[in-house]
C-alpha atoms as a PDB file:
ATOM      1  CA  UNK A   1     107.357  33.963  73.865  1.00  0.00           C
ATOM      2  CA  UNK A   2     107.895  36.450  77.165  1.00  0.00           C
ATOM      3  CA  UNK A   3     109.896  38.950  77.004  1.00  0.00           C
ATOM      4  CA  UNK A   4     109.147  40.446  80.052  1.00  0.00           C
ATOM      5  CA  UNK A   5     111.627  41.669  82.408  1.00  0.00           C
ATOM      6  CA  UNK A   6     110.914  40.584  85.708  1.00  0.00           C
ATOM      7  CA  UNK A   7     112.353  41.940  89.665  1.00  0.00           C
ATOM      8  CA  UNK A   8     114.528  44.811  88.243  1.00  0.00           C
ATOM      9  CA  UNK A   9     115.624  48.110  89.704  1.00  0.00           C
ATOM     10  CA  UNK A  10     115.380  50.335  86.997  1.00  0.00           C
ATOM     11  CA  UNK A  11     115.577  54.181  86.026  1.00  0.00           C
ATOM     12  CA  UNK A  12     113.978  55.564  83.358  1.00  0.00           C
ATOM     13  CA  UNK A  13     115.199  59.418  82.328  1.00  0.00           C
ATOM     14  CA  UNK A  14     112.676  60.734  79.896  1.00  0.00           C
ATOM     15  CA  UNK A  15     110.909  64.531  80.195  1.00  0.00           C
ATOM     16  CA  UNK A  16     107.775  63.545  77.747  1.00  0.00           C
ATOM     17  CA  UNK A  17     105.015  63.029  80.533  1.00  0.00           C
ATOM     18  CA  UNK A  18     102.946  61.020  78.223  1.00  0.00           C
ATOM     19  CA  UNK A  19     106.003  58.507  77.351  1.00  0.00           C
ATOM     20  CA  UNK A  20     106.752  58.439  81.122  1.00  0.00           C
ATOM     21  CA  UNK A  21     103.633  57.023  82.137  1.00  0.00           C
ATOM     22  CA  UNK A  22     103.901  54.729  79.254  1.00  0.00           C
ATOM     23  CA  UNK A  23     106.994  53.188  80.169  1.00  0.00           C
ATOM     24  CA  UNK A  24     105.922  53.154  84.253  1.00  0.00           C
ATOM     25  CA  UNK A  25     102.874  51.247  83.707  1.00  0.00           C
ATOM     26  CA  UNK A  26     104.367  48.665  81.345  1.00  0.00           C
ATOM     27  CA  UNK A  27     107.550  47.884  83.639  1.00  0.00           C
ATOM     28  CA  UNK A  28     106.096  48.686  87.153  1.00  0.00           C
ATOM     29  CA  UNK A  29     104.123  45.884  87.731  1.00  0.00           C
ATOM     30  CA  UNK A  30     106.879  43.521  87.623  1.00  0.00           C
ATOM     31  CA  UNK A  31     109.808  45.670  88.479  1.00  0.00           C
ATOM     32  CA  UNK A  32     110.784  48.661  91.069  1.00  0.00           C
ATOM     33  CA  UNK A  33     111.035  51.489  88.228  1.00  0.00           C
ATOM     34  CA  UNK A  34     112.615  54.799  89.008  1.00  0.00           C
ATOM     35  CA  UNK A  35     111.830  58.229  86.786  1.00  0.00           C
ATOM     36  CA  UNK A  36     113.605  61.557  86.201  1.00  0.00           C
ATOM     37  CA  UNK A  37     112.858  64.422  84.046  1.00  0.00           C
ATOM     38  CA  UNK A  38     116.542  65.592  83.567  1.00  0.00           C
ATOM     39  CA  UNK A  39     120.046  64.370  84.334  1.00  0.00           C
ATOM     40  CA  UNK A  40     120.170  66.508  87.466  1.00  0.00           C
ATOM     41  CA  UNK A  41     117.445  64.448  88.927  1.00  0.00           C
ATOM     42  CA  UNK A  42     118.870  61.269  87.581  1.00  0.00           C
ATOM     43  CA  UNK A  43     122.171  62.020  89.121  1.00  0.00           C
ATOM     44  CA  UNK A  44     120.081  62.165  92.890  1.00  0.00           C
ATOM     45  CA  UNK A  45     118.211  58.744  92.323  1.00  0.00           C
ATOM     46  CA  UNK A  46     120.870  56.983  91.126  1.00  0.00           C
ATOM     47  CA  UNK A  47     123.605  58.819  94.692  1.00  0.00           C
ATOM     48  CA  UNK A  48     120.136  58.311  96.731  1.00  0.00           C
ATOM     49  CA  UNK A  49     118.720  55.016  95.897  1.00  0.00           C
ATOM     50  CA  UNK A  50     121.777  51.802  95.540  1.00  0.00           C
ATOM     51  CA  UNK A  51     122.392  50.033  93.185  1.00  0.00           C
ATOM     52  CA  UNK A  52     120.281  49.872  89.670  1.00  0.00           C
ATOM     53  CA  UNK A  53     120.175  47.499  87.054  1.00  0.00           C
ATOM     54  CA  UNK A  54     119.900  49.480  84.068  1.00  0.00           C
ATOM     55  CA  UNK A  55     118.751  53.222  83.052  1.00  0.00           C
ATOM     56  CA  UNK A  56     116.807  54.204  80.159  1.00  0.00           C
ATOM     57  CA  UNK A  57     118.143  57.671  78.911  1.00  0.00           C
ATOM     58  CA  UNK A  58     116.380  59.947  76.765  1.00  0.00           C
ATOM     59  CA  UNK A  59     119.286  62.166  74.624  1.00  0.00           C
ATOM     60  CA  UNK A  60     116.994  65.594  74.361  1.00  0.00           C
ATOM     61  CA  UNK A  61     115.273  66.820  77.805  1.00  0.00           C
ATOM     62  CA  UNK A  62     114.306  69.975  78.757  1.00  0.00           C
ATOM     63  CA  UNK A  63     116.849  70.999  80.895  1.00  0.00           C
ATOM     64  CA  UNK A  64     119.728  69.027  79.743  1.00  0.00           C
ATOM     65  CA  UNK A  65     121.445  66.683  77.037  1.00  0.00           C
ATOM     66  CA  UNK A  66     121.086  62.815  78.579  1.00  0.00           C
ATOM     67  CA  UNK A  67     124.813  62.202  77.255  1.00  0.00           C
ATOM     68  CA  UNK A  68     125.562  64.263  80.270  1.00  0.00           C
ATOM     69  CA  UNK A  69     124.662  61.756  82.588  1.00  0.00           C
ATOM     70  CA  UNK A  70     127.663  59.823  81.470  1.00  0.00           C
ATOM     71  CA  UNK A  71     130.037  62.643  82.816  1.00  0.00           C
ATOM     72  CA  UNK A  72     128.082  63.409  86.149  1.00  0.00           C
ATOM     73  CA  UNK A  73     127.469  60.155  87.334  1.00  0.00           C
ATOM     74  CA  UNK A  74     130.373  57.206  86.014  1.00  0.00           C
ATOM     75  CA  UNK A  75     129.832  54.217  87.654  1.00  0.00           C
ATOM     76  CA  UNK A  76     126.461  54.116  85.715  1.00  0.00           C
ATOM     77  CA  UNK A  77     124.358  50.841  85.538  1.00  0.00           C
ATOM     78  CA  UNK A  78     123.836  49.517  81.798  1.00  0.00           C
ATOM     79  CA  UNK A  79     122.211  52.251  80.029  1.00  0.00           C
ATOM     80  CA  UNK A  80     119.798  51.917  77.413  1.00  0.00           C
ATOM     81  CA  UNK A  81     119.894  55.400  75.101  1.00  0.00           C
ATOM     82  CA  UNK A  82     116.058  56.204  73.859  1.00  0.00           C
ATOM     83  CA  UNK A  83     115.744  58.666  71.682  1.00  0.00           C
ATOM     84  CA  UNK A  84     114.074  59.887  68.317  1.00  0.00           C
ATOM     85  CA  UNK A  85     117.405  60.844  67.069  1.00  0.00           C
ATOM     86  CA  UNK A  86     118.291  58.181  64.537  1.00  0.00           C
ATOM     87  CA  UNK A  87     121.092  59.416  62.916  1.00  0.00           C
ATOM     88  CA  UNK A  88     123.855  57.125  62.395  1.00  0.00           C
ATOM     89  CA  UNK A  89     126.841  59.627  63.719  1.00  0.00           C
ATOM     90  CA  UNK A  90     124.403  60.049  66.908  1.00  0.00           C
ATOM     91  CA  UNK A  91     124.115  56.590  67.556  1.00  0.00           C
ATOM     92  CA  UNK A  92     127.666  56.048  67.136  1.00  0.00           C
ATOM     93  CA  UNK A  93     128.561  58.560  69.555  1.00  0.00           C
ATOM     94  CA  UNK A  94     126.030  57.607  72.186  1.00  0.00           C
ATOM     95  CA  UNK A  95     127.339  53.777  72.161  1.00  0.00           C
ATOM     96  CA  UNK A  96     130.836  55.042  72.175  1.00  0.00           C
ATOM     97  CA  UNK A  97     129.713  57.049  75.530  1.00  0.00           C
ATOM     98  CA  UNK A  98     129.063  54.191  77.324  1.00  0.00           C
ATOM     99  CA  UNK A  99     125.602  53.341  76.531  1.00  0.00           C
ATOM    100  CA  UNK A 100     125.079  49.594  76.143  1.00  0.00           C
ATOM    101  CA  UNK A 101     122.267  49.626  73.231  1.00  0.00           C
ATOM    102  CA  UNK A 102     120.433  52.495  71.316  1.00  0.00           C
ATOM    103  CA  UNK A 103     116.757  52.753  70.819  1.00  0.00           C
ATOM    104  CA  UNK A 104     115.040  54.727  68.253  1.00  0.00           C
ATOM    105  CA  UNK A 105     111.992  56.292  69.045  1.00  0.00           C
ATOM    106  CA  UNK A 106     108.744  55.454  68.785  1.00  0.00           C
ATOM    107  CA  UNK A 107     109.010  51.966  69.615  1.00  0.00           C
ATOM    108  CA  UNK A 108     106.843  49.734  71.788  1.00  0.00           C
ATOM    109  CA  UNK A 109     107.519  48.678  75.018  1.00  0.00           C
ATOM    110  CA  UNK A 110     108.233  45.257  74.456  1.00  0.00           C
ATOM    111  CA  UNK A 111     110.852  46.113  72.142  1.00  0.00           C
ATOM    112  CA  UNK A 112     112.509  48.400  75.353  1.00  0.00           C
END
């Protein structure tokens, strides 16, 4: 069966380079795909470039804590939390943010 998600806007906020390209090359060739390194960069995308149909948000970057995205920027698209924090407490409080589904890390890209 497909799984692929075709003709979406989407933003993906992750700082790991390696994960980034990852993510770009198995979206992008079916969808217009959007990256930022930390929440400050999301927040410009998302002011600069309309309307998006969902955001994948790492919780630990660099610069910032992803949660924060939900305070800086609230009319958020569906947003998909990513992260290698699996904790149940975590989880709870990311969904309770606003996030519409949590991802533990690693996982492949069909599962995203």
């Amino acid at each position: 069966m497909d799984y692929t998600v075709y003709g979406r806007k989407l933003l993906f906020v992750e700082d790991d380079e390696k994960l980034k390209k990852e993510m770009v090359a198995y979206f992008s060739p079916a969808n217009t795909v959007f990256t930022a390194s930390d929440v400050e960069e999301a927040v410009s995308i998302l002011a600069e470039s309309g309307t998006f149909d969902a955001v994948v948000l790492d919780l630990i970057l660099k610069s910032s804590m992803g949660l924060d995205l939900f305070k800086a920027f609230p009319e958020l698209p569906p947003v998909i939390i990513l992260s290698s924090l699996d904790g149940e407490d975590t989880i709870l409080t990311g969904l309770t943010s606003g996030a519409a589904d949590y991802v533990v890390k690693p996982c492949s890209m069909r599962l995203l």
